[in-house]
Protein backbone atom coordinates (compact mmCIF):
# COMPACT_ATOMS: atom_id res chain seq x y z
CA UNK A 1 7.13 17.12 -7.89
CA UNK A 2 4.22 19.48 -7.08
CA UNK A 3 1.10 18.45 -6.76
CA UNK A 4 0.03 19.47 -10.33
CA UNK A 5 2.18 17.43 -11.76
CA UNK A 6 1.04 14.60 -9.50
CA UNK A 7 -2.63 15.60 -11.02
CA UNK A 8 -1.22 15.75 -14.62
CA UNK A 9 0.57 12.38 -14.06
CA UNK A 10 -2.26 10.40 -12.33
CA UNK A 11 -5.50 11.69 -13.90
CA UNK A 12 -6.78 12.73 -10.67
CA UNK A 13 -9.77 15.38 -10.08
CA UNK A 14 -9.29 18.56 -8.85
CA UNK A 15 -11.72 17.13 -5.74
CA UNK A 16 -8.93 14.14 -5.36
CA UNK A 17 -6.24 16.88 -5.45
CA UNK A 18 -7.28 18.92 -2.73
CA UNK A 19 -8.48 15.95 -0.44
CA UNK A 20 -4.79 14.68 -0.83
CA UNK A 21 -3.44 18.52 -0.72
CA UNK A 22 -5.32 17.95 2.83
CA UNK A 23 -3.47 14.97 3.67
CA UNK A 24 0.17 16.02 2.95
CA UNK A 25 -0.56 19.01 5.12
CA UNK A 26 -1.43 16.92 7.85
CA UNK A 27 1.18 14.88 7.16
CA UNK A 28 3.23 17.62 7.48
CA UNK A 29 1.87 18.65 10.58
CA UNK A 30 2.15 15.73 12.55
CA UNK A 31 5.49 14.17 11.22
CA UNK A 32 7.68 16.04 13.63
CA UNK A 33 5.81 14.41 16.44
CA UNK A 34 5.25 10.70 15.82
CA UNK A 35 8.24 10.71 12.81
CA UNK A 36 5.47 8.54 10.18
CA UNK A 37 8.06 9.23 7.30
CA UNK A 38 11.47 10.21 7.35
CA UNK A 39 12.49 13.91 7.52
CA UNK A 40 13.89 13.44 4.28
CA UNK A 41 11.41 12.45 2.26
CA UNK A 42 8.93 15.39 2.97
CA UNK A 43 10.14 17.68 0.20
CA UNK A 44 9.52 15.09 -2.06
CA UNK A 45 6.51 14.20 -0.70
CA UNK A 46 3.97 14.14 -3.73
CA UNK A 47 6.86 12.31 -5.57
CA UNK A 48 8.31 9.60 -2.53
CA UNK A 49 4.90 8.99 -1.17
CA UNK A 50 1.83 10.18 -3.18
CA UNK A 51 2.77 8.93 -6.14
CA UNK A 52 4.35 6.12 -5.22
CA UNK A 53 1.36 4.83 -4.19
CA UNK A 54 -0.94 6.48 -6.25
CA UNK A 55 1.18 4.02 -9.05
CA UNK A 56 -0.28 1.08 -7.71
CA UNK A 57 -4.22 2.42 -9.17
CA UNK A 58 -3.89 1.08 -12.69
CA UNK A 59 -2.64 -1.87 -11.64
CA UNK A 60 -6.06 -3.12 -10.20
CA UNK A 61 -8.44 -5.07 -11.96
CA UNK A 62 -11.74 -3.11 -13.17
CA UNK A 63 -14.09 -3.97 -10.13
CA UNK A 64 -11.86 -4.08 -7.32
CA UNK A 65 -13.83 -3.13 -4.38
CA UNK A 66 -11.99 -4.38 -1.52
CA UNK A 67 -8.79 -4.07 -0.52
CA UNK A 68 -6.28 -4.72 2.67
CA UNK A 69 -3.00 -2.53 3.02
CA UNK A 70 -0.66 -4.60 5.21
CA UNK A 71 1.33 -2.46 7.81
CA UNK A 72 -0.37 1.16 6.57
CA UNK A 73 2.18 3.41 8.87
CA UNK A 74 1.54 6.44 7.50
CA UNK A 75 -1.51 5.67 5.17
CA UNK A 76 1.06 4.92 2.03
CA UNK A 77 -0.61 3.21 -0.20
CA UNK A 78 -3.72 2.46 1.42
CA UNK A 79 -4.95 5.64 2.27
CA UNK A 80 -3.97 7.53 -0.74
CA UNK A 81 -5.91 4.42 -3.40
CA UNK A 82 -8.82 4.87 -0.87
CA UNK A 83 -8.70 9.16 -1.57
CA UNK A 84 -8.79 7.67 -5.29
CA UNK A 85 -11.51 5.47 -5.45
CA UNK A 86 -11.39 2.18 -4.01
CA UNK A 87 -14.92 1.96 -1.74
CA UNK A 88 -13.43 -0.48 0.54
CA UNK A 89 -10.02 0.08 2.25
CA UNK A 90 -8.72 -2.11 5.70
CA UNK A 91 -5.66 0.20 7.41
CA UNK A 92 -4.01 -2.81 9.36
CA UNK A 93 -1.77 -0.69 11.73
CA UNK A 94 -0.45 -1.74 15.03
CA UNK A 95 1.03 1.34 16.13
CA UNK A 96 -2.60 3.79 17.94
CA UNK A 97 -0.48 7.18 17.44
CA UNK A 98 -0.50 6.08 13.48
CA UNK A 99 -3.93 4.93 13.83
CA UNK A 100 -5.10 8.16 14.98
CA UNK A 101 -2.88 9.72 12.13
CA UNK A 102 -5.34 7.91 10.06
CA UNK A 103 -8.50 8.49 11.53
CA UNK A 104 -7.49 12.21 11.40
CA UNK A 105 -7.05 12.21 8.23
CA UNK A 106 -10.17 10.22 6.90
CA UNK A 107 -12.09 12.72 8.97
CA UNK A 108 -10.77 16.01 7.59
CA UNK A 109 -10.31 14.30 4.10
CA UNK A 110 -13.93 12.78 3.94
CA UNK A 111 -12.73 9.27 3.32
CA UNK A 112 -14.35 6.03 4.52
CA UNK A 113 -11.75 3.64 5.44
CA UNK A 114 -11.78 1.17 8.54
CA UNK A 115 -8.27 1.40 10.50
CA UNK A 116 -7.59 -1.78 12.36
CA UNK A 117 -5.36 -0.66 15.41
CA UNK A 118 -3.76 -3.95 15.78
CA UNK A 119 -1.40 -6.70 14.69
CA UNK A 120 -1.63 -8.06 11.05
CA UNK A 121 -1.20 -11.94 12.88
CA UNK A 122 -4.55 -10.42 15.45
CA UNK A 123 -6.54 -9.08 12.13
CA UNK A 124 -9.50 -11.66 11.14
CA UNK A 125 -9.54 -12.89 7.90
CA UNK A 126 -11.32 -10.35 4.89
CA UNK A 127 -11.77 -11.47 1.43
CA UNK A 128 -9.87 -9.20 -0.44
CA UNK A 129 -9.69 -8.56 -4.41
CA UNK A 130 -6.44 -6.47 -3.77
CA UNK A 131 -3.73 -6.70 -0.84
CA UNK A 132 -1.25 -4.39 -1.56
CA UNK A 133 2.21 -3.09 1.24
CA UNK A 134 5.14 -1.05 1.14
CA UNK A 135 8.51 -1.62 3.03
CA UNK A 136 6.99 -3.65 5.47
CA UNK A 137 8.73 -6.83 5.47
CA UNK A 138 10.62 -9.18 2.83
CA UNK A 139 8.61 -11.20 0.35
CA UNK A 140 8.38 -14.40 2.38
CA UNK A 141 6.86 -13.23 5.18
CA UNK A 142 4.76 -10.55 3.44
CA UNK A 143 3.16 -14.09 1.90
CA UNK A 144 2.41 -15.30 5.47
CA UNK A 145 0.96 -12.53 6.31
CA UNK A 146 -1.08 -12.01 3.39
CA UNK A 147 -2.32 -15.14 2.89
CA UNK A 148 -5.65 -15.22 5.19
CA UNK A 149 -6.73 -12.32 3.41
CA UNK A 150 -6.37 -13.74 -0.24
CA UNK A 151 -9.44 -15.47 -2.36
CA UNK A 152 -9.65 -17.15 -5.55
CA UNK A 153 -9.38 -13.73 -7.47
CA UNK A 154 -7.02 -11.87 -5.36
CA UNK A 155 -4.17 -9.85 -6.56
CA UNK A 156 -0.69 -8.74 -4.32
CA UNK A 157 0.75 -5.93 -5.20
CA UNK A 158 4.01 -5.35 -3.28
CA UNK A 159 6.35 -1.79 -3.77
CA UNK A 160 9.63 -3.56 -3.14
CA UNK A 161 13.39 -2.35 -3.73
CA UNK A 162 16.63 -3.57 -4.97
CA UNK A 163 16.33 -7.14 -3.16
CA UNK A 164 13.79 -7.96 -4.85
CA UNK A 165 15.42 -11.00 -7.11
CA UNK A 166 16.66 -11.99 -4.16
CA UNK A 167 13.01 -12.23 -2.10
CA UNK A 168 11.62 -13.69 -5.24
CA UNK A 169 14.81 -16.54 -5.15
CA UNK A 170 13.39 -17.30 -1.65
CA UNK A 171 9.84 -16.83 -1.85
CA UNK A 172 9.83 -19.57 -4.33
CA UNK A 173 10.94 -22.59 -2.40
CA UNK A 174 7.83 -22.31 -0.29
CA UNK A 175 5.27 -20.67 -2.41
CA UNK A 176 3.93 -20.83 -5.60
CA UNK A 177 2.47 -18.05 -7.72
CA UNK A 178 2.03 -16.08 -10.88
CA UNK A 179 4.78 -12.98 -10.73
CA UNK A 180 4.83 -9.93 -12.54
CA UNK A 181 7.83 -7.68 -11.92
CA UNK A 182 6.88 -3.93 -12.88
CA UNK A 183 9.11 -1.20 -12.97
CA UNK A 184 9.02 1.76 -10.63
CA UNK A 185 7.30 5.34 -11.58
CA UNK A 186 9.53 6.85 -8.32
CA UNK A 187 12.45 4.89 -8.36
CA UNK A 188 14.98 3.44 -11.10
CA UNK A 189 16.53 1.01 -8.42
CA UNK A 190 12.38 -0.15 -7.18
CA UNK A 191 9.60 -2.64 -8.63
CA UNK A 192 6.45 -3.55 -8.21
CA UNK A 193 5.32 -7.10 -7.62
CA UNK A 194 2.06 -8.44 -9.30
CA UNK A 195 1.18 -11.11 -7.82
CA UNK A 196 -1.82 -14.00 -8.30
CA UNK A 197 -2.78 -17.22 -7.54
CA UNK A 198 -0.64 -17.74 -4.45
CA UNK A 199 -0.49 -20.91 -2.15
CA UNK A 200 1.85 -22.59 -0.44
CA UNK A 201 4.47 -25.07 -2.86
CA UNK A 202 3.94 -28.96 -2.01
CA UNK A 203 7.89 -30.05 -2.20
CA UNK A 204 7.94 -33.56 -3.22
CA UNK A 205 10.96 -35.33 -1.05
């Protein structure tokens, strides 16, 4: 995919193109130094990371303001909805040479975001109308985690692979929520999870 056809399949602005144009060389540039994605992946890059997360847009509600990205790495999705639109983006991120990925590149890209340079557990709680994360961790614990940042209206939105019946099997018998299971723009074998209204399940004995 070039990034054209990342433009042509997103809707993005020629402004949004070249900020993320930026990013992917930077991306580029640093990779071989701190490894954020795999080797692999970077000739695929508008395809494996851009719009894999640029996927996750439409699936916001109308409003969303704030939003936490669980475990950013690389910036993937966080960084690339904040290049798109959303005003309010938290970069949880405990490793400081991907931190300063991501300061470098909302400094050359002209994108507010606030990078928090420490564990997800360590991170205070934010009201968020969106938490979204990508191959972090399995469903259960991504619910743990999530959790303190989640409010009455909050929506999860999870980029998770071919486990994810399985996650969903064992997510259930301690949590309860409203699922969604979307299909993958990137990947035939990869959903989405919509998630809403999440707590914790009371188990009757």
């Amino acid at each position: 995919m070039t990034p054209d056809e990342f433009a042509a399949g997103t809707g993005v602005s020629r402004e949004t193109l070249a900020r993320l144009e930026r990013y992917a060389a930077l991306l580029n540039k640093w990779n071989p130094t701190i490894n954020l994605v795999s080797r692999t992946t970077l000739p695929d890059l508008w395809r494996r990371h851009m719009l894999d997360s640029a996927q996750l847009m439409p699936l916001l509600r109308p409003g969303t303001r704030v939003l936490v990205d669980l475990g950013s790495g690389a910036g993937f999705p966080g960084m690339v909805l904040a290049i798109m639109g959303v005003p309010e983006v938290h970069l949880i991120e405990s490793d400081r040479r991907k931190c300063a990925f991501l300061r470098a590149v909302a400094r050359e890209t002209g994108t507010t975001v606030t990078i928090h340079a420490a564990r997800i557990e360590d991170v205070p709680p934010i009201a968020a109308d969106a938490i979204v994360s990508r191959a972090l961790a399995d469903l259960t614990e991504l619910l743990h985690l999530a959790v303190k940042f989640t409010c009455q209206h909050s929506i999860l939105l999870f980029l998770k692979g071919r486990s994810v019946d399985r996650e969903l099997t064992e997510a259930a018998k301690g949590w309860s929520m409203r699922t969604e299971k979307l299909p993958s723009r990137t990947d035939s074998d990869a959903s989405i999870l919509r998630l809403e209204a999440i707590s914790r399940a009371l188990h009757t004995r």
